[in-house]
Protein backbone atom coordinates (compact mmCIF):
# COMPACT_ATOMS: atom_id res chain seq x y z
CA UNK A 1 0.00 0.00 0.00
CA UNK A 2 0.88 3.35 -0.61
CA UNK A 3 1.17 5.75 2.20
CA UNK A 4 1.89 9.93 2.70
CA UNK A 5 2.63 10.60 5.95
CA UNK A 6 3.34 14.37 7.85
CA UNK A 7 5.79 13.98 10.68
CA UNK A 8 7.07 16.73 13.04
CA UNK A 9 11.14 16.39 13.80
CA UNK A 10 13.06 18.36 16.39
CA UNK A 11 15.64 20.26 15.13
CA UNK A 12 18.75 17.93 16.27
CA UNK A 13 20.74 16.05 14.41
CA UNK A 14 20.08 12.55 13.05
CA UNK A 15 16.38 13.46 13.17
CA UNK A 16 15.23 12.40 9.82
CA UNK A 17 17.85 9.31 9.59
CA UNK A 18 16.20 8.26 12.61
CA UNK A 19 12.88 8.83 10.90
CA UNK A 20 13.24 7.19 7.51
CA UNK A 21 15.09 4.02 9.66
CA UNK A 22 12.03 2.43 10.50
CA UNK A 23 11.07 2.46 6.94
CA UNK A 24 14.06 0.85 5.43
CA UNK A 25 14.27 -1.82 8.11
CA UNK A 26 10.55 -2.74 7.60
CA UNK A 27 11.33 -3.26 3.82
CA UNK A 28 9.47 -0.11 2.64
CA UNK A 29 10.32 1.34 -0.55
CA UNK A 30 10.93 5.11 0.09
CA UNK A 31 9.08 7.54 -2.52
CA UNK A 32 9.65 10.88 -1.62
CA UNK A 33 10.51 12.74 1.33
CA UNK A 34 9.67 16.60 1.92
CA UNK A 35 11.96 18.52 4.25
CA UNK A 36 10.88 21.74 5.03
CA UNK A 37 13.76 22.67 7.77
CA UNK A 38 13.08 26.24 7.00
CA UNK A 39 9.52 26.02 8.37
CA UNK A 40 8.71 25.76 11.87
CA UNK A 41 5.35 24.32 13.75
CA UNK A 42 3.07 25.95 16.59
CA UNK A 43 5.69 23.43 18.60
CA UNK A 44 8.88 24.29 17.31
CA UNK A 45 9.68 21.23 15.13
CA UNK A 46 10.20 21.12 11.79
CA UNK A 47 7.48 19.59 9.58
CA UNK A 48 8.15 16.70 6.65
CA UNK A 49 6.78 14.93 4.59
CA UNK A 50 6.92 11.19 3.78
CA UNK A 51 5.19 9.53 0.93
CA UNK A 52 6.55 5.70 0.74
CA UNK A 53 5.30 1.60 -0.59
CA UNK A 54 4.80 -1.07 2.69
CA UNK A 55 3.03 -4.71 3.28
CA UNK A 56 -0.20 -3.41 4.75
CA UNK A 57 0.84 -5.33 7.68
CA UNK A 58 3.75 -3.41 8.53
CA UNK A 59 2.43 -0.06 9.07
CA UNK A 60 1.85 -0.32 12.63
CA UNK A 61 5.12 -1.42 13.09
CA UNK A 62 6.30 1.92 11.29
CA UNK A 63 4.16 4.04 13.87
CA UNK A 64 4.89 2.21 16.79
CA UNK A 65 8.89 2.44 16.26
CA UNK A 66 8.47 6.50 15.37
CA UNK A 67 6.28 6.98 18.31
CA UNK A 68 9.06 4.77 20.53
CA UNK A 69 11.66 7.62 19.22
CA UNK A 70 9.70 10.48 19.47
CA UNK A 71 8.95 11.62 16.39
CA UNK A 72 5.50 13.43 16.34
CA UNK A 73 2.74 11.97 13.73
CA UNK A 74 0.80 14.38 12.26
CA UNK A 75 -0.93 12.48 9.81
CA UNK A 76 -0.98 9.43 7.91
CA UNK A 77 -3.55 8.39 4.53
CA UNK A 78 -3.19 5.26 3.89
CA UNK A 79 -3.89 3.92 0.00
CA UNK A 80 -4.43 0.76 0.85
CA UNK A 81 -6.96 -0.12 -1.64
CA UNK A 82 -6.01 -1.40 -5.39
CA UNK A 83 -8.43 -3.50 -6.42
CA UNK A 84 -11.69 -1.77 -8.08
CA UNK A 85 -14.88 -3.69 -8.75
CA UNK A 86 -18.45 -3.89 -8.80
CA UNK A 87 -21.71 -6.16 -8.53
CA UNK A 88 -25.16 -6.08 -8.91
CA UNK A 89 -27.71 -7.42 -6.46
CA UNK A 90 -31.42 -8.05 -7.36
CA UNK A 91 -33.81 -8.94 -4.58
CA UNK A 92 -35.57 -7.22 -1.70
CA UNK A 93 -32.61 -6.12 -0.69
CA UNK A 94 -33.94 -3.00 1.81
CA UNK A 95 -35.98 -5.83 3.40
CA UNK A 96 -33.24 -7.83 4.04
CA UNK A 97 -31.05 -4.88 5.50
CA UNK A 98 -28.66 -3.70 3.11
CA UNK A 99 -26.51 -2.05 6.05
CA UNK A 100 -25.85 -5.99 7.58
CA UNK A 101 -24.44 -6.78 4.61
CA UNK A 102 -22.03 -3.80 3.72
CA UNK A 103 -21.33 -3.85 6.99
CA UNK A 104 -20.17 -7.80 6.79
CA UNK A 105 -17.89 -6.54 3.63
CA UNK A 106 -16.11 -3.49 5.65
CA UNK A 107 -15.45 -6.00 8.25
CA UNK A 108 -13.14 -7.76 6.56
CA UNK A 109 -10.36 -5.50 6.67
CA UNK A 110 -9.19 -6.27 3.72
CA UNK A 111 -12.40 -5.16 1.28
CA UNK A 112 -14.71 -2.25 1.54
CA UNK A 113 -18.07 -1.14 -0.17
CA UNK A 114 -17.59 2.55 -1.12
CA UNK A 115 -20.30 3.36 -3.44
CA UNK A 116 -24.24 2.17 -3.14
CA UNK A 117 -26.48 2.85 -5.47
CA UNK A 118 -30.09 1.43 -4.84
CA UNK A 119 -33.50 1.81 -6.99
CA UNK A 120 -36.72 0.51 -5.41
CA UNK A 121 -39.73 0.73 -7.85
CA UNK A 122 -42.30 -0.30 -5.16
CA UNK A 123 -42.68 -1.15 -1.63
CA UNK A 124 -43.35 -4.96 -2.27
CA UNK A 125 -41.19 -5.61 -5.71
CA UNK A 126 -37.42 -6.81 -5.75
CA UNK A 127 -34.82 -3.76 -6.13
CA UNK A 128 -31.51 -3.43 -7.05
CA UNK A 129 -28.33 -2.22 -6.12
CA UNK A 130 -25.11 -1.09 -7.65
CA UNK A 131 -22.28 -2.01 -5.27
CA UNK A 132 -18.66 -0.80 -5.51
CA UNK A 133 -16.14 -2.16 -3.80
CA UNK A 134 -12.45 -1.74 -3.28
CA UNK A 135 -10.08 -4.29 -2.03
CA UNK A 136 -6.36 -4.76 -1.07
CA UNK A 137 -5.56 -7.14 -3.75
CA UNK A 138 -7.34 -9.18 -6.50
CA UNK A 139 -7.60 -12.51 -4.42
CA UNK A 140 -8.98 -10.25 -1.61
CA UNK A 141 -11.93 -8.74 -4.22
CA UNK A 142 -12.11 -12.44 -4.94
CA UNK A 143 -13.05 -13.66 -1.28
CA UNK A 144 -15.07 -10.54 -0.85
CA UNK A 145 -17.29 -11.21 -3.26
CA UNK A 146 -17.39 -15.02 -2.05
CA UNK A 147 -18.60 -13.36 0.80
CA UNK A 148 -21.22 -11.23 -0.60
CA UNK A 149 -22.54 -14.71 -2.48
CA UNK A 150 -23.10 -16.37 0.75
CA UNK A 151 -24.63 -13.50 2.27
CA UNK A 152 -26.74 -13.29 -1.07
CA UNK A 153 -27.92 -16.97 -0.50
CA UNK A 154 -28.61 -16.18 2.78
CA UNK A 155 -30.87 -13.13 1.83
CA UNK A 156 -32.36 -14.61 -1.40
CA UNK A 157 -30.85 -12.36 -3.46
CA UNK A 158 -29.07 -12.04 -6.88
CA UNK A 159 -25.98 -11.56 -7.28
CA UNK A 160 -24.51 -10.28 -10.55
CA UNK A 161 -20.74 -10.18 -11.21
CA UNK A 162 -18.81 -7.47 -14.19
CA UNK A 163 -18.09 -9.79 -17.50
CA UNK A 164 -14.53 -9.74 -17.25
CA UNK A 165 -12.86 -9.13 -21.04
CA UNK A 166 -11.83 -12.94 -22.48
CA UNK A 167 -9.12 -11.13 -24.54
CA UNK A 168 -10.23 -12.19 -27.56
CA UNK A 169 -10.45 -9.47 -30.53
């Protein structure tokens, strides 16, 4: 995953070595780093900027070592997600509480729904849904949407997967 991260350093030496340390020992693959040493926080420290690749698993192990040294976090947005895709779902699906089921998705930790889009004709006719969802990686999206089948079963409902491309010309 991709993360940017805003971290405050005091204005010693071996500040940012001891910052970008954590990183390199956690097999992170550095992308940029922003040093504005000229600038100075409300606090007194000086404010940078670190954008960099890591397992999703070793983030925490990133924060926990910079906290451990004392270097301030500001921020962090993590990009975890890189796998895009979306199903269909035909059925009464407001009856059967939509919510339980995004909500058994997000869950995961590894998959998310981000986008809903619902049409109900009537109060007592099947509707449908538009759901997007993002995932860490393509086997992930894969065992998401195993999930959502079950769940689908469960719920008598429809579920209706993209046509992925055959290749063919």
């Amino acid at each position: 995953m991709r993360v940017s991260m805003d971290i405050e350093l005091k204005d010693i030496p071996g500040q940012l070595l001891q910052a970008l340390r954590p990183v390199s020992e956690l097999k992170g693959n550095l992308i940029s780093v922003v040093h504005h040493h000229e600038k100075r926080t409300p606090r007194g420290t000086i404010p940078v900027q670190l954008v960099f690749e890591i397992k999703p698993d070793k983030l925490d192990d990133i924060v926990s070592s910079l906290e451990e040294s004392g270097i301030g976090i500001v921020r962090i947005d993590e990009k975890r997600f890189f796998e895009h895709g979306a199903v269909l779902l035909i059925g009464h699906i407001v009856h059967t509480d939509i919510q339980d089921t995004i909500d058994t998705i997000d869950k995961t930790g590894y998959a998310e729904v981000v986008d809903l889009n619902l049409s109900m004709p009537k109060i007592n006719m099947a509707s449908s849904a538009s759901l997007k969802i993002d995932a860490v990686s393509k086997e992930h999206m894969e065992s998401a949407i195993a999930i959502l089948k079950e769940i689908a079963k469960k719920k008598d409902l429809l579920v209706i997967e993209p046509i992925k491309s055959l290749g063919v010309a």
